[in-house]
Each structure stands twice: as structure tokens, then as C-alpha cells.
Protein backbone atom coordinates (compact mmCIF):
# COMPACT_ATOMS: atom_id res chain seq x y z
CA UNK A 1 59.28 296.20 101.24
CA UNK A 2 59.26 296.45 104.76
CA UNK A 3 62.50 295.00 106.64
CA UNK A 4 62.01 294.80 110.74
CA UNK A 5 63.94 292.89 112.97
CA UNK A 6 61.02 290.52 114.63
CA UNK A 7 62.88 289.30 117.67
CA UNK A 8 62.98 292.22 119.83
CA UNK A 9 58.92 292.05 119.31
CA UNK A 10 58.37 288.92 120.01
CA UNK A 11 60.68 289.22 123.45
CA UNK A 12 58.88 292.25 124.42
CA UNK A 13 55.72 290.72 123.60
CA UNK A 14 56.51 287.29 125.85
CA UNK A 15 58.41 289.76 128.65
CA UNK A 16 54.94 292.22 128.65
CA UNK A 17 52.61 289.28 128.92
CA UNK A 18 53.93 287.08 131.00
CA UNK A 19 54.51 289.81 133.85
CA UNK A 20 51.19 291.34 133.56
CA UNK A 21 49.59 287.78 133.99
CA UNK A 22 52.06 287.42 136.78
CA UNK A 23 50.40 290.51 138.53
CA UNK A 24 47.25 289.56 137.83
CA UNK A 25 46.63 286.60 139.47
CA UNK A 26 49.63 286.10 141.78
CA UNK A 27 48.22 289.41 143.88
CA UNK A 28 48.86 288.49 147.83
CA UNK A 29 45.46 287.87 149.55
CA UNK A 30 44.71 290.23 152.82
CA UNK A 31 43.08 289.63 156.09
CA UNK A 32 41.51 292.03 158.33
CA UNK A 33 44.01 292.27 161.57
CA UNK A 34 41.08 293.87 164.07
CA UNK A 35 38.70 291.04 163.13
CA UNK A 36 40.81 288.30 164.25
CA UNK A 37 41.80 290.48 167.22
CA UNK A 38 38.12 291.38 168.25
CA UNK A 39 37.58 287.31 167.39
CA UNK A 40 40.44 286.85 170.28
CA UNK A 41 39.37 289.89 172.68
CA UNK A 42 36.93 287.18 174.82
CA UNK A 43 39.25 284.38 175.09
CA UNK A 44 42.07 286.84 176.62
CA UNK A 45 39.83 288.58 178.78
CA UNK A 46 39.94 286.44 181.70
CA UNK A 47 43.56 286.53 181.81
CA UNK A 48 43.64 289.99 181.94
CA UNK A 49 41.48 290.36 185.32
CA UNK A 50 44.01 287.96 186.43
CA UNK A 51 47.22 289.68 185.17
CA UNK A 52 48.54 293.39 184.52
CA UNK A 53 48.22 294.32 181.21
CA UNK A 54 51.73 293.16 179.19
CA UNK A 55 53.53 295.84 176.79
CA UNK A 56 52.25 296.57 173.41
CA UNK A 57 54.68 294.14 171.92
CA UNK A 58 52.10 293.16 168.78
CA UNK A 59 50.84 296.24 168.21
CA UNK A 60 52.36 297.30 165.03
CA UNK A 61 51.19 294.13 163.57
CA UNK A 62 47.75 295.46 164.21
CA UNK A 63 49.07 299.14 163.14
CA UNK A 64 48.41 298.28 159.42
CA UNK A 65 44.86 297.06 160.25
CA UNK A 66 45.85 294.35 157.13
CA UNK A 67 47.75 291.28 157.40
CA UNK A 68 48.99 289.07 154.27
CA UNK A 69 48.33 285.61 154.49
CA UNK A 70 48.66 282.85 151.85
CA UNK A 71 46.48 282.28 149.32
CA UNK A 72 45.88 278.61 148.45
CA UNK A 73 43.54 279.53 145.56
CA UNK A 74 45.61 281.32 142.88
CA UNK A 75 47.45 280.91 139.67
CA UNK A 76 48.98 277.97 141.04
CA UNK A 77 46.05 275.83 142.07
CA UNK A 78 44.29 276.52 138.31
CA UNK A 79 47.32 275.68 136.41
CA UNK A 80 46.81 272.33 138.31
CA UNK A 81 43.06 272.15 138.05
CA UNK A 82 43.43 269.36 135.45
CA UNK A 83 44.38 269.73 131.69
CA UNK A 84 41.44 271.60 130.52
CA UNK A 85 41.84 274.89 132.42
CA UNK A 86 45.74 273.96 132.14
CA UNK A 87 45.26 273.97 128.20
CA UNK A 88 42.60 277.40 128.45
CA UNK A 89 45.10 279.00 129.90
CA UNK A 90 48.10 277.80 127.09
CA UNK A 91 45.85 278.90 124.55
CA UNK A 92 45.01 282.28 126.56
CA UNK A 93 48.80 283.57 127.04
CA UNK A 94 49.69 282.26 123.47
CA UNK A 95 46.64 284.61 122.34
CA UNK A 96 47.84 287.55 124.62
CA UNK A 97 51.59 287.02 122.98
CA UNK A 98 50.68 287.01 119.67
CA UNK A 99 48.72 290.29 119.92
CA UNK A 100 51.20 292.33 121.40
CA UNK A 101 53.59 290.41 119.01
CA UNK A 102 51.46 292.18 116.15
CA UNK A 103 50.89 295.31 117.91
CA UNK A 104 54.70 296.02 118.24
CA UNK A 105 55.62 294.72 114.91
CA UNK A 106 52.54 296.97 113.08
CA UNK A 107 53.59 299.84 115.19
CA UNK A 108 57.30 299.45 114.06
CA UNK A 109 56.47 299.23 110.54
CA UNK A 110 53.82 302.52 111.08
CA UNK A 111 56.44 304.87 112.16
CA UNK A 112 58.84 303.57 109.70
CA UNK A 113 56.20 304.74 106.60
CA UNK A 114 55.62 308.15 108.86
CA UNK A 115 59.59 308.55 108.88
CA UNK A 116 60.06 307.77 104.98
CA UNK A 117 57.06 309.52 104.02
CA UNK A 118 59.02 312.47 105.62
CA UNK A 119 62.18 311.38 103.86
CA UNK A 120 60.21 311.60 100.74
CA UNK A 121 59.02 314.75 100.55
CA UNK A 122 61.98 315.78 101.24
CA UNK A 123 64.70 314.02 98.72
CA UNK A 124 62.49 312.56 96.16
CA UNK A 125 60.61 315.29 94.83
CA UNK A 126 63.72 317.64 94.69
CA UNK A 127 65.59 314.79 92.44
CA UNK A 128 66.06 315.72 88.35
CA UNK A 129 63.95 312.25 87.48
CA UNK A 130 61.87 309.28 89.01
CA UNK A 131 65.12 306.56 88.55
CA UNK A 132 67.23 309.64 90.64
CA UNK A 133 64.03 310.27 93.20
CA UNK A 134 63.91 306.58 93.84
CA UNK A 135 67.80 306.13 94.47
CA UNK A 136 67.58 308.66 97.19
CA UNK A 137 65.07 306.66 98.99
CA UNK A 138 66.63 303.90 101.36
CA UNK A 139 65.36 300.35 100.36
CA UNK A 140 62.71 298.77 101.55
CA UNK A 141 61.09 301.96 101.55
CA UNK A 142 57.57 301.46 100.14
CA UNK A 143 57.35 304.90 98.30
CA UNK A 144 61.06 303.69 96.72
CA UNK A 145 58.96 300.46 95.55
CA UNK A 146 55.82 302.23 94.55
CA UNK A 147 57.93 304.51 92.18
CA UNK A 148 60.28 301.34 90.95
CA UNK A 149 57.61 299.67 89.84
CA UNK A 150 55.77 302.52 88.40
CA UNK A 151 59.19 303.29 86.17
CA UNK A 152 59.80 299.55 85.48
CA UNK A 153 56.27 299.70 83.90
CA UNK A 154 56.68 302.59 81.36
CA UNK A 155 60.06 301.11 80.44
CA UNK A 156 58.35 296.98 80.10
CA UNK A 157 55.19 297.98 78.34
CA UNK A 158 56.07 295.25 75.62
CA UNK A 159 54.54 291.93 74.45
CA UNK A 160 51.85 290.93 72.26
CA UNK A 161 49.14 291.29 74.35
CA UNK A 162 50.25 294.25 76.32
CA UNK A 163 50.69 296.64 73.55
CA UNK A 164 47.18 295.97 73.64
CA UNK A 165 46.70 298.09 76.80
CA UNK A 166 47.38 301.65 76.45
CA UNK A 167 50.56 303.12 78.45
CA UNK A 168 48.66 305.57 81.13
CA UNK A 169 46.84 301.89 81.89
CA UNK A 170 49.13 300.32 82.17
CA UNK A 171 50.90 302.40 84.49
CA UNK A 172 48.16 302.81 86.49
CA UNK A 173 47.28 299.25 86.61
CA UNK A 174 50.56 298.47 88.00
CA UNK A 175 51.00 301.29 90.85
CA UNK A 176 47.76 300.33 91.99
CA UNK A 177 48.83 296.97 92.31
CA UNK A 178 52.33 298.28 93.79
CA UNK A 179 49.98 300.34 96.75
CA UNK A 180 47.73 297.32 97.11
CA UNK A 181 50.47 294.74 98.25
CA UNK A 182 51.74 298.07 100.38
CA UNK A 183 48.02 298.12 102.13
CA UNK A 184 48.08 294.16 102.56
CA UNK A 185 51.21 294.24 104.27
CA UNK A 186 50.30 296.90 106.51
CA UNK A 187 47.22 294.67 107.33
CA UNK A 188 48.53 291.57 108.02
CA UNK A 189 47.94 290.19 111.83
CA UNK A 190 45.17 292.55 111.92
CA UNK A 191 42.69 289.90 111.70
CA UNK A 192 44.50 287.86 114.47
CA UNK A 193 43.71 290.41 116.30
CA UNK A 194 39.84 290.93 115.27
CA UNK A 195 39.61 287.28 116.37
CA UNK A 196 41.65 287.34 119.86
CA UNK A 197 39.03 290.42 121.19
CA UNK A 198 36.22 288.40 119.59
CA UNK A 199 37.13 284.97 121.66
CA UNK A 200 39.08 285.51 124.39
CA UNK A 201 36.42 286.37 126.83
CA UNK A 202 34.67 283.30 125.80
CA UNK A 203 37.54 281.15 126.20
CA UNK A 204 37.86 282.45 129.41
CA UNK A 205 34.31 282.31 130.32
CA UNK A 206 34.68 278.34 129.40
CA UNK A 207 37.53 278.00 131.69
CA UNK A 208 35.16 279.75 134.66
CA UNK A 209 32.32 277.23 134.26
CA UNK A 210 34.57 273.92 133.75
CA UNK A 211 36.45 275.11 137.04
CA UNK A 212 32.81 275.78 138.92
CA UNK A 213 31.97 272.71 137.78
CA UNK A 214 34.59 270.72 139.18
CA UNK A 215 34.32 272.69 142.20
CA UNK A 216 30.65 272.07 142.80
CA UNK A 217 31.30 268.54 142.04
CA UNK A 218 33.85 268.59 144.97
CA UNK A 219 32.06 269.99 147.06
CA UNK A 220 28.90 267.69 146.48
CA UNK A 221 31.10 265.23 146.57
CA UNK A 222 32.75 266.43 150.22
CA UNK A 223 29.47 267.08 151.59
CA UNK A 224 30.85 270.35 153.01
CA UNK A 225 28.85 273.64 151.69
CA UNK A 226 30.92 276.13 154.01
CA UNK A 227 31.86 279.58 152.82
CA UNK A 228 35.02 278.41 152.82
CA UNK A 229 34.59 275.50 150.40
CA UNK A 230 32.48 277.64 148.24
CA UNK A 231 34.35 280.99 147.84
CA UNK A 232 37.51 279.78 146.82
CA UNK A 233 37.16 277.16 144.32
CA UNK A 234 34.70 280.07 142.11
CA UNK A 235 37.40 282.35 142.68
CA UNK A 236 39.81 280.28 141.58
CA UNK A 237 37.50 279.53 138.23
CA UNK A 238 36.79 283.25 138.01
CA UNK A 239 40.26 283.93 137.25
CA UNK A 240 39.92 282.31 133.52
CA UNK A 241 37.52 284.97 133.03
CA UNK A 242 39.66 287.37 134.15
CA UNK A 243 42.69 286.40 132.28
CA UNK A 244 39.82 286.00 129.11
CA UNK A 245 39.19 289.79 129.15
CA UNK A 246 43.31 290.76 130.03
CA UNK A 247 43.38 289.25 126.74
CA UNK A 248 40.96 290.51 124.75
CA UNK A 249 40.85 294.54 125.69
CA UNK A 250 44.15 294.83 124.43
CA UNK A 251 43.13 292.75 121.11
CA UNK A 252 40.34 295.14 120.50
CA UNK A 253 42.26 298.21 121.55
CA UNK A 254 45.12 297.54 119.52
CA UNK A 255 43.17 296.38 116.43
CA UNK A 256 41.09 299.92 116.09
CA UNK A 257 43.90 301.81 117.07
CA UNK A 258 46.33 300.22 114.02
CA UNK A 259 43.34 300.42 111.30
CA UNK A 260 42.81 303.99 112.35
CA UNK A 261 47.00 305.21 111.54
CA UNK A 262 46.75 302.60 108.66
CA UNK A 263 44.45 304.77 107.21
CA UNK A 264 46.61 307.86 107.73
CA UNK A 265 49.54 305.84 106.46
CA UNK A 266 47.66 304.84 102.99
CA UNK A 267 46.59 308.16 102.52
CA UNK A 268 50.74 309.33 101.93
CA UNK A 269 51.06 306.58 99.99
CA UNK A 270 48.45 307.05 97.67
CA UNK A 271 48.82 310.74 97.58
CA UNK A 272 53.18 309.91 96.64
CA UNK A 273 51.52 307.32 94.17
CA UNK A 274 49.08 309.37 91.97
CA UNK A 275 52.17 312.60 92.19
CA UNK A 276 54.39 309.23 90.37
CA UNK A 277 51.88 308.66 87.65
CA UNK A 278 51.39 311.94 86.67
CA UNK A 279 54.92 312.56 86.24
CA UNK A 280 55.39 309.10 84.53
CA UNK A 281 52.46 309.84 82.40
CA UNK A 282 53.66 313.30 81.62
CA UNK A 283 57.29 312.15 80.36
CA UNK A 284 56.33 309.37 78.88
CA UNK A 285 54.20 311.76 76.54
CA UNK A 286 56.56 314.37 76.12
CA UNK A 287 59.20 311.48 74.98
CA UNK A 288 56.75 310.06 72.48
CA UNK A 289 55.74 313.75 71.20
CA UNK A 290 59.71 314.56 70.95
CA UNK A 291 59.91 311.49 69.10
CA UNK A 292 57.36 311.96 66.80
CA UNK A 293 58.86 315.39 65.81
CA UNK A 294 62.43 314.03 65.34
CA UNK A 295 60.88 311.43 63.10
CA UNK A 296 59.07 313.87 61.20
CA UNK A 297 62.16 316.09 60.72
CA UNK A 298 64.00 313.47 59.16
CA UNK A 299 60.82 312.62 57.20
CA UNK A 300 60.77 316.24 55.45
């Protein structure tokens, strides 16, 4: 029904999250410039009793009252914590891929049923019969297969046991069926998504404690409980948390905002589909009552 080209999603997808995961935990760490000055202001103040005061060569270095220094305790140092927070993380930005993957690709197919909903009211309706109607639709269109299908089964209603079922069930049976595999396409990935905002914070929150844990254990280990020692290993572990929840917001996000213009989508389609079965229902009983008269004029 639906024909999309998937590789421009997925690249967008891989492009979108690997940058934002880029920028979030490659951001430059900062010092304060007048602390370390202040920390230097003692040791330099004998040497200026002895000396006149030298130009203001540094001062625009202290200008920006911020410095950037290096930051040994970043992306870099988890991805080579060991192979647990190396695989939390694989499984994190394959997670964070395959959701925008879904929200492009659902999005894509969304506008598409907005557009030939549209396209619809505007060609099929005016057409002299359902077979003309559905030939001005472009294919793939799900309205053109709702209405195929729905003309397929006045024309097929043949067969032992299906002269058994009356024709307005029949048709109805099998448009219902048609909008039903129209509403499971539409849904499809939507549950990957349910279940990446459901677990990603928790498979982040696992890669925090295994990395405090190892950290702790260093530093028991080292013997060496300095600020230092302590701050940056657990915020080097608190970035798997952080990466958990840049994964799962746009999950959840995603995932309501999809159901919600699903539901818009299914309402055109099941408005378009109970429009086809009344006309299908009202030819196919006009044919049958001019057929029953023809035979009865040749009968008298």
C-alpha cells in the first residue's frame, strides 16, 4: 500500500543521533580563570615589591573569566570503561536510531495519507463509477486499495460457501479487513517505540551504577578519596544516565505524538471506506433490481 524510500530515514536517523550524542557528552569542560589567578596572587606578590609591575600581557586570558581545559572524563574514557558500559552504550545509540528511524518513516507515510486523502476528495468522488474513482488515485494509495478491494468483492462473491454470506456482508467484511491491514501498517514500529521510552532510562541507569562501581572499586583500591578521584569517575558513569533519558524522551514523545495523527489519519479512511460501501451496496442493488425486471419482462 504504502511505497517510501527507507534510506533517506535511516541516514537521517544515524546523521541526527550520532551528532546529538556527539554534543552531549563531548561538551568542553571550563575552569574558573580568577580562581587560579587569586590561587597565584600570594606566590607573585613578593616579586612584585621587588619589581615594577610588567604590562598586562595575560589579561585577556583572564577577560573571559573562563578558561577551557581538557576533560579526561568524557565520552572517550566510558567507551573504554570495559565492555559492559561499551555494550550499554551500543545498545543505547542502536535504540536512539531506530526511533528516529520510525519516527521519520511514520511521519513520511502520515503526510502521504493527509496528501491522498486530499487527492481523494478531490478526483475520486467526481469519477462516473468506483473502477473510474479508483484509477484516478495513484497506487499505493490506501483509499485506491480500500476501494479495489471493496469492488473486487461485489464482483468475487462466488463459491459454495460464500453464497452463503449475503452481498452487503460480504462487502463489509472485506473493507473492514482492507482498513484494518491500512491501521496495522500505520502502527507498525510503534511498539518499538513504547518499549525504547519504557527502558532506556533503565539501561542507562545500569550503565551509571556498573561505572560507580568500578570507580569506587578504584578508588578503594588506590586508597585515594580526593575530590578529584571521586568527582570524575561518577561523572563519567552519570553520563549513561544521561544518554538513557536522550534516548527515551524522544521515544515517548514521538510515540504519543504518531498515535495521536494516526487517529486523525484512520478517521479519513474510515469515513472514504463506509462512502465506498454505500455506493457498492447501492449499485449492486440497483443491478440486481434491473435484473430482476429484465427477467421478468422476458418472462411475460
Amino acid at each position: 500500500m504504502f511505497k517510501n524510500t527507507r534510506l533517506s530515514a535511516v541516514l537521517a536517523a544515524v546523521l541526527f543521533s550520532v551528532t546529538a550524542a556527539t554534543a552531549l557528552v563531548s561538551a568542553p569542560a571550563f575552569a574558573d580563570a580568577p580562581a587560579s589567578a587569586a590561587a597565584s596572587a600570594p606566590a607573585a606578590a613578593p616579586a612584585a615589591d621587588a619589581a615594577p609591575a610588567a604590562p598586562a600581557a595575560e589579561a585577556p586570558a583572564a577577560k573571559g573569566g573562563k578558561e577551557e581545559v581538557d576533560n579526561p572524563y568524557g565520552f572517550e574514557a566510558v567507551w573504554n570503561g570495559g565492555f559492559v558500559s561499551r555494550g550499554t552504550l551500543i545498545i543505547l545509540s542502536l535504540m536512539s536510531m531506530g526511533s528516529w528511524y520510525i519516527i521519520i518513516t511514520k511521519l513520511i507515510d502520515q503526510m502521504k495519507i493527509f496528501k491522498q486523502s486530499k487527492e481523494t476528495s478531490a478526483k475520486f468522488w467526481k469519477a462516473s463509477s468506483i473502477a473510474a474513482g479508483s484509477a484516478a488515485l495513484k497506487d499505493g494509495s490506501p483509499f485506491r486499495f480500500i476501494a479495489e478491494t471493496g469492488t473486487k468483492a461485489t464482483v468475487h462473491h462466488d463459491g459454495a460457501l460464500l453464497e452463503q454470506i449475503d452481498l452487503s456482508t460480504w462487502v463489509t467484511m472485506s473493507i473492514q479487513r482492507a482498513v484494518d491491514k491500512v491501521q496495522s501498517r500505520l502502527q507498525d514500529g510503534l511498539s518499538f517505540l513504547a518499549t525504547v521510552g519504557s527502558t532506556a532510562p533503565f539501561i542507562g541507569l545500569f550503565g551509571t551504577v556498573w561505572g560507580i562501581y568500578n570507580a569506587l572499586i578504584a578508588i578503594g583500591m588506590s586508597g585515594n578519596a580526593s575530590i578529584d578521584k571521586v568527582a570524575g569517575p561518577v561523572g563519567e558513569a552519570l553520563i549513561m544516565t544521561a544518554f538513557g533519558l536522550f534516548v527515551a524522551v524522544p521515544a515517548v514523545l514521538g510515540y504519543n505524538w504518531l498515535v495521536r495523527r494516526n487517529k486523525a489519519a484512520m478517521e479519513d479512511v474510515r469515513s472514504f471506506s463506509a462512502d465506498v460501501h454505500s455506493v457498492l451496496i447501492s449499485g449492486a442493488m440497483s443491478t440486481s433490481e434491473a435484473g430482476r425486471a429484465a427477467g421478468a419482462k422476458k418472462i411475460g
